[in-house]
PDB file of N, CA and C in Angstrom:
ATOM      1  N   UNK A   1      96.436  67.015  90.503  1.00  0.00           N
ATOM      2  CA  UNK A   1      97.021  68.278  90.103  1.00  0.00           C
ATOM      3  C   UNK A   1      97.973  68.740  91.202  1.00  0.00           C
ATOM      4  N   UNK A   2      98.914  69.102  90.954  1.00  0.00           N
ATOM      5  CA  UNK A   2     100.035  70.194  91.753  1.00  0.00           C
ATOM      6  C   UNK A   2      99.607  70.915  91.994  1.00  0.00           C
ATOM      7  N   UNK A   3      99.937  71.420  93.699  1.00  0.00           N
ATOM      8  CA  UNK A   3     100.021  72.708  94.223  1.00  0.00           C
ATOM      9  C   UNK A   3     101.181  73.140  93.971  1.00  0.00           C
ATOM     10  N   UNK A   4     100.897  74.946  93.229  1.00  0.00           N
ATOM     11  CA  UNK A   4     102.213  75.517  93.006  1.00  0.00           C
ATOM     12  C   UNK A   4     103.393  76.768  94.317  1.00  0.00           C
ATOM     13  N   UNK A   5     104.140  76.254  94.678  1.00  0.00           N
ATOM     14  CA  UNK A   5     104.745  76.868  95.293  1.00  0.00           C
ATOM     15  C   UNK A   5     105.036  78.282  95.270  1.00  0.00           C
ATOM     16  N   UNK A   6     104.570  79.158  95.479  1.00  0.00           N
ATOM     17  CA  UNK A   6     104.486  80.672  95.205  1.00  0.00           C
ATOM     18  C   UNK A   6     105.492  81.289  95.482  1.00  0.00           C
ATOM     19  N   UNK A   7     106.264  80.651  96.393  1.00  0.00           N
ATOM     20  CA  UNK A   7     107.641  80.947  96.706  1.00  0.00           C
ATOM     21  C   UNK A   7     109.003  80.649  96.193  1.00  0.00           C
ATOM     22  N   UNK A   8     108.805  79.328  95.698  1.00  0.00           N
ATOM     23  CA  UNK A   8     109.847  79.247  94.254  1.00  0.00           C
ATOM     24  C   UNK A   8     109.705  79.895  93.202  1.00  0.00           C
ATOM     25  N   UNK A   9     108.885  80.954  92.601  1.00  0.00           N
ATOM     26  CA  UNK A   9     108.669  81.289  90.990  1.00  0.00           C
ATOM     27  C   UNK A   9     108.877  82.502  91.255  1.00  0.00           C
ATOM     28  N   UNK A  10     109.703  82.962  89.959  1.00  0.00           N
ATOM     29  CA  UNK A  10     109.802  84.490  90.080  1.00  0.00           C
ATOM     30  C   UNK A  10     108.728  85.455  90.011  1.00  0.00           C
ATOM     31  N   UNK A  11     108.907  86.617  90.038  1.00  0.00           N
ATOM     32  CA  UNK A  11     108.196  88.092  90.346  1.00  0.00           C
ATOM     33  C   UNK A  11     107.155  87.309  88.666  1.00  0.00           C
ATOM     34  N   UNK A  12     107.921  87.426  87.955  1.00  0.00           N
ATOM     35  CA  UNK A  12     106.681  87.600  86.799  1.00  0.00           C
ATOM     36  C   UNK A  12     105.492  86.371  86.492  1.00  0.00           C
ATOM     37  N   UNK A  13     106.142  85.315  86.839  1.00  0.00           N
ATOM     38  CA  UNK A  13     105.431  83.798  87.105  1.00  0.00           C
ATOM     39  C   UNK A  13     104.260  84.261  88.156  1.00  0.00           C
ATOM     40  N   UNK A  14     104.291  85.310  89.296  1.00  0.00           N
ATOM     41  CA  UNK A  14     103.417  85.213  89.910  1.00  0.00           C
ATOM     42  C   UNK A  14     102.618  86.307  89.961  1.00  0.00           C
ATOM     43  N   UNK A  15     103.258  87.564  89.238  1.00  0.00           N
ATOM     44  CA  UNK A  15     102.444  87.812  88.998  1.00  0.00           C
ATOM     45  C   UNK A  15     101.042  87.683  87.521  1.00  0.00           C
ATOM     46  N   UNK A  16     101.132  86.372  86.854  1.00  0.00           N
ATOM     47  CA  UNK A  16     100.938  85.910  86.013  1.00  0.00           C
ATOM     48  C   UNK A  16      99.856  84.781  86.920  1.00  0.00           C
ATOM     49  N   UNK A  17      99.927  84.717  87.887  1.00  0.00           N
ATOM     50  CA  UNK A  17      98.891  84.013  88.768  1.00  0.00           C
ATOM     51  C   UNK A  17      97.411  84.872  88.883  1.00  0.00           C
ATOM     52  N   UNK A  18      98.269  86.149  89.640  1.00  0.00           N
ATOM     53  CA  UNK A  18      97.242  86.812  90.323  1.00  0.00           C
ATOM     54  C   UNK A  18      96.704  87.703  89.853  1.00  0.00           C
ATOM     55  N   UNK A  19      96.910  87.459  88.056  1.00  0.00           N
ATOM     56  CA  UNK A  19      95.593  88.097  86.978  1.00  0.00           C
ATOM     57  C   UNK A  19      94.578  87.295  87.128  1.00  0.00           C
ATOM     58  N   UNK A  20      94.371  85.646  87.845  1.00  0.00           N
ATOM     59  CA  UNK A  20      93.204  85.195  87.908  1.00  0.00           C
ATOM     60  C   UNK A  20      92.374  85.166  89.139  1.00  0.00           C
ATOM     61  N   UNK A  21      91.440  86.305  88.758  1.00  0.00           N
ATOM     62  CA  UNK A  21      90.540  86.827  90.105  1.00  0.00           C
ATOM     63  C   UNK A  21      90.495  85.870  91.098  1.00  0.00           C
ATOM     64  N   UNK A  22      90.488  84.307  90.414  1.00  0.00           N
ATOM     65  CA  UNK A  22      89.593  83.560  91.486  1.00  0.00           C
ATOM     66  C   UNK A  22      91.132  82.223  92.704  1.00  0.00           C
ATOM     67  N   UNK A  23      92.223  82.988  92.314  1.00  0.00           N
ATOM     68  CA  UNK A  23      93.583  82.372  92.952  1.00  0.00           C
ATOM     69  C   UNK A  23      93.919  83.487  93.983  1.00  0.00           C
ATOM     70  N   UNK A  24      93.031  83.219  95.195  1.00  0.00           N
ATOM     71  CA  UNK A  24      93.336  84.118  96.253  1.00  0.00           C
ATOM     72  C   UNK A  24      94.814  83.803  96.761  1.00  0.00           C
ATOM     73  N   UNK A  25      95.360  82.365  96.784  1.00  0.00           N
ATOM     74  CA  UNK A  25      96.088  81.849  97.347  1.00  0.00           C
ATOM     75  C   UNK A  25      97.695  82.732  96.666  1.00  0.00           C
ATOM     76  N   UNK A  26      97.507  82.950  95.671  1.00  0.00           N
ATOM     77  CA  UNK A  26      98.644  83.591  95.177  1.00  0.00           C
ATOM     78  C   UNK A  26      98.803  85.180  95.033  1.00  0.00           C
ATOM     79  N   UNK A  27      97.090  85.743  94.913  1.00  0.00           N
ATOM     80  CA  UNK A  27      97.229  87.339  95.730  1.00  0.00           C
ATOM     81  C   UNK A  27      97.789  87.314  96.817  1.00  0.00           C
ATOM     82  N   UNK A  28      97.526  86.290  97.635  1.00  0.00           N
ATOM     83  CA  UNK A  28      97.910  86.670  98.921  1.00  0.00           C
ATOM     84  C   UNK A  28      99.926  86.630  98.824  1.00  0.00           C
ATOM     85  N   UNK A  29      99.687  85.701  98.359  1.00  0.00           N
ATOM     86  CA  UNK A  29     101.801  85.613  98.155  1.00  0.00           C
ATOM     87  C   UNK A  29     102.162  86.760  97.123  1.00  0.00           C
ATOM     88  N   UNK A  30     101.678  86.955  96.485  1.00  0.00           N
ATOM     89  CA  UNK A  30     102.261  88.177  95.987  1.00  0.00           C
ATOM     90  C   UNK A  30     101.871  89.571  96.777  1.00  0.00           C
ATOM     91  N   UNK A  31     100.829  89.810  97.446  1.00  0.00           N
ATOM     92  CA  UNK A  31     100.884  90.998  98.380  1.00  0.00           C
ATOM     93  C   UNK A  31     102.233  90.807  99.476  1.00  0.00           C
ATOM     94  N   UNK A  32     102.678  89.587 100.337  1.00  0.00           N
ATOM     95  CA  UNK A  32     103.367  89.217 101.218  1.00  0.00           C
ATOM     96  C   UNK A  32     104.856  89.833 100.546  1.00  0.00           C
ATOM     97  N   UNK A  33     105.048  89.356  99.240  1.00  0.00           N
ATOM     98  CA  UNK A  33     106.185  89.537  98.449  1.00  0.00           C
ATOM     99  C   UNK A  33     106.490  90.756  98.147  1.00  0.00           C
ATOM    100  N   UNK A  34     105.479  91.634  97.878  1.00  0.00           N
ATOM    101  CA  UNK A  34     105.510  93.597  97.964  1.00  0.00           C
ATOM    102  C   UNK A  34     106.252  93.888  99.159  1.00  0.00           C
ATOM    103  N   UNK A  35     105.280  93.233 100.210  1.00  0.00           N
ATOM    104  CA  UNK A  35     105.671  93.882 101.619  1.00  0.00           C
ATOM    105  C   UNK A  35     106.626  93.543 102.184  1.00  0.00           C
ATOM    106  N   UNK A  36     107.372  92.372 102.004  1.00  0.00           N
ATOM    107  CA  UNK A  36     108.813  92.032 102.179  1.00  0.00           C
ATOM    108  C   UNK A  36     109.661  92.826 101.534  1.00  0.00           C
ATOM    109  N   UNK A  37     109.664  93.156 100.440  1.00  0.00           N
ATOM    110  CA  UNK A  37     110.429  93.860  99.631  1.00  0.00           C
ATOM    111  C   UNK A  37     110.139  95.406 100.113  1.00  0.00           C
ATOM    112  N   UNK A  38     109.104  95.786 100.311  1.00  0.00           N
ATOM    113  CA  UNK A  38     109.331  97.745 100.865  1.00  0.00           C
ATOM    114  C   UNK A  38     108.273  97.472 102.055  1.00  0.00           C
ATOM    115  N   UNK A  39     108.765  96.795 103.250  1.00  0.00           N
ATOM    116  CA  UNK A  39     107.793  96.831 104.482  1.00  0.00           C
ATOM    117  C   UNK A  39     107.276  97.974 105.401  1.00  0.00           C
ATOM    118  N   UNK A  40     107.609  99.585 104.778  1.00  0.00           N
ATOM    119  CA  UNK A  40     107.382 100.561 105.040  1.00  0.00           C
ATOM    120  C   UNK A  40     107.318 101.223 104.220  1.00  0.00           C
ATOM    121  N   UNK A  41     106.295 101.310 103.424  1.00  0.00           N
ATOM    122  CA  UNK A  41     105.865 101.991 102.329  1.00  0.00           C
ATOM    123  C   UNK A  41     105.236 103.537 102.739  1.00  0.00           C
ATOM    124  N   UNK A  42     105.471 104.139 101.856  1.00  0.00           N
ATOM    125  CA  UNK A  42     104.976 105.756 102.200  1.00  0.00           C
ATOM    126  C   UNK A  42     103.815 106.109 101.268  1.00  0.00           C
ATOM    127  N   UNK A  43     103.207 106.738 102.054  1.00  0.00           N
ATOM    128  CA  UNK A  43     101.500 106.561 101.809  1.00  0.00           C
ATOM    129  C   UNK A  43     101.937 108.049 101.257  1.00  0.00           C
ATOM    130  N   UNK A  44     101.126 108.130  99.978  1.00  0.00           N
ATOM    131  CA  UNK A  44     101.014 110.110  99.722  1.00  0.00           C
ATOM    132  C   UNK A  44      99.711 110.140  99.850  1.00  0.00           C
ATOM    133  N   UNK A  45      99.716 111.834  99.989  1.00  0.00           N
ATOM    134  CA  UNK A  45      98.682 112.577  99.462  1.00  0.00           C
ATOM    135  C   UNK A  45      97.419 112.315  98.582  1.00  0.00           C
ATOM    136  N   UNK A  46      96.787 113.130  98.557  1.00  0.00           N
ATOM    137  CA  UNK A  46      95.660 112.979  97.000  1.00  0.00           C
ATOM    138  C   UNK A  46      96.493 113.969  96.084  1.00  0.00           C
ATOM    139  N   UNK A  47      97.308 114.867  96.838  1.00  0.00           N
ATOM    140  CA  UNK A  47      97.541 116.076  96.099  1.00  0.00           C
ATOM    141  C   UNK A  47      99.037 115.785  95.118  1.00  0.00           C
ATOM    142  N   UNK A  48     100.247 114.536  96.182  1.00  0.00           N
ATOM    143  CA  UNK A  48     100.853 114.028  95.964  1.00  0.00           C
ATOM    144  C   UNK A  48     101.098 113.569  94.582  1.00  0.00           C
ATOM    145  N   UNK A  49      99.687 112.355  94.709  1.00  0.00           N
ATOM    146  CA  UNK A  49      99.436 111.312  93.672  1.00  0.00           C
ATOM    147  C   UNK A  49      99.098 112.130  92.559  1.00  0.00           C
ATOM    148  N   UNK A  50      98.241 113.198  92.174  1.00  0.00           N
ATOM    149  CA  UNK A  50      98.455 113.989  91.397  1.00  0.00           C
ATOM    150  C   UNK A  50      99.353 114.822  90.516  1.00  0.00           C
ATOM    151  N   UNK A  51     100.203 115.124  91.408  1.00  0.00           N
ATOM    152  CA  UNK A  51     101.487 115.689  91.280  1.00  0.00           C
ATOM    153  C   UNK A  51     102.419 114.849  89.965  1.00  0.00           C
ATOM    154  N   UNK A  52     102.685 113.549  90.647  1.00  0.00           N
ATOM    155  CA  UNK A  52     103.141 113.048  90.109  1.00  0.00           C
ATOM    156  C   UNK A  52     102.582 112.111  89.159  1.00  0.00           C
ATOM    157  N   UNK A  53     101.468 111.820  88.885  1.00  0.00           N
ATOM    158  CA  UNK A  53     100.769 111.426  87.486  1.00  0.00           C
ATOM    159  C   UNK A  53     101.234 112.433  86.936  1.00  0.00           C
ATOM    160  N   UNK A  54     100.931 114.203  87.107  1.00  0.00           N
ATOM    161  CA  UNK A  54     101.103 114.737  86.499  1.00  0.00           C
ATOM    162  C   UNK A  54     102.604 114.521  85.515  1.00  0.00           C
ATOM    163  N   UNK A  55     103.792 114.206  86.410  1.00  0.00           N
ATOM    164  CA  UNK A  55     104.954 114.452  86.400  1.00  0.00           C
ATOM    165  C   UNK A  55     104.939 113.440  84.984  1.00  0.00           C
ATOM    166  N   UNK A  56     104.757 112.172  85.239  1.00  0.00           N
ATOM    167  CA  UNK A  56     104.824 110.739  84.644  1.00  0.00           C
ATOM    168  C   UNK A  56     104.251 111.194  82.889  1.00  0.00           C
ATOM    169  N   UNK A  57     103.352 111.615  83.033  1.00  0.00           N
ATOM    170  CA  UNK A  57     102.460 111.835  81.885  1.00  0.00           C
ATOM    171  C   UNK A  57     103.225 112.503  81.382  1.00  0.00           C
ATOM    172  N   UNK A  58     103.613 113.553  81.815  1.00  0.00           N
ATOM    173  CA  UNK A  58     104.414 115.087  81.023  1.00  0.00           C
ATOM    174  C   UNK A  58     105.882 114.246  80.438  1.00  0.00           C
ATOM    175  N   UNK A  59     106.278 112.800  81.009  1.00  0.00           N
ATOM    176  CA  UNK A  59     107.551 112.685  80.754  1.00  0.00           C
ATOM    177  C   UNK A  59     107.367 111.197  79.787  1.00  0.00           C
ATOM    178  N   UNK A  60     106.142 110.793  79.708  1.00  0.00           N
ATOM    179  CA  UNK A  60     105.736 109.608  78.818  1.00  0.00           C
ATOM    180  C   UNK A  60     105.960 108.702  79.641  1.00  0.00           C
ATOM    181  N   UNK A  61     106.354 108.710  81.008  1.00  0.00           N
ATOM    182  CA  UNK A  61     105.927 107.549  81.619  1.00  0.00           C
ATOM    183  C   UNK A  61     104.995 106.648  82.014  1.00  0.00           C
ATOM    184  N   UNK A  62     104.765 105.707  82.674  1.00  0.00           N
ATOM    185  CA  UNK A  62     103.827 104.616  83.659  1.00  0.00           C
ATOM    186  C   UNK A  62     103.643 105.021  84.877  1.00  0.00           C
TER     187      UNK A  62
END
C-alpha cells in the first residue's frame, strides 16, 4: 500500500483524511496546514465567541 503525501493534496482531499479518527498522521498535516496559513491566530473571549454565534445565527450563517 502507498503512503499518501499530505502535502501534495488539496485542502479538501485532506481534509477528507482527517474525518478518520484513527489517521493521526494527517491530523497532524492538516493542523500544520491551518497554522501555516494564519500562524497568529487570535484567541477570543467566551463573551466574544458568543457574540458572534450570536451574529452568524441572526444572519443564517456557519
Amino acid at each position: 500500500m502507498t503512503q499518501t503525501n499530505f502535502m501534495d493534496i488539496t485542502d479538501a482531499e485532506l481534509q477528507a483524511y482527517v474525518l478518520h479518527p484513527d489517521n493521526t498522521e494527517a491530523f497532524h498535516a492538516y493542523v500544520d496546514r491551518l497554522h501555516a496559513a494564519n500562524p497568529n491566530p487570535r484567541l477570543m473571549s467566551i463573551e466574544e465567541v458568543e457574540a458572534e454565534l450570536e451574529r452568524r445565527v441572526s444572519q443564517g450563517q456557519r
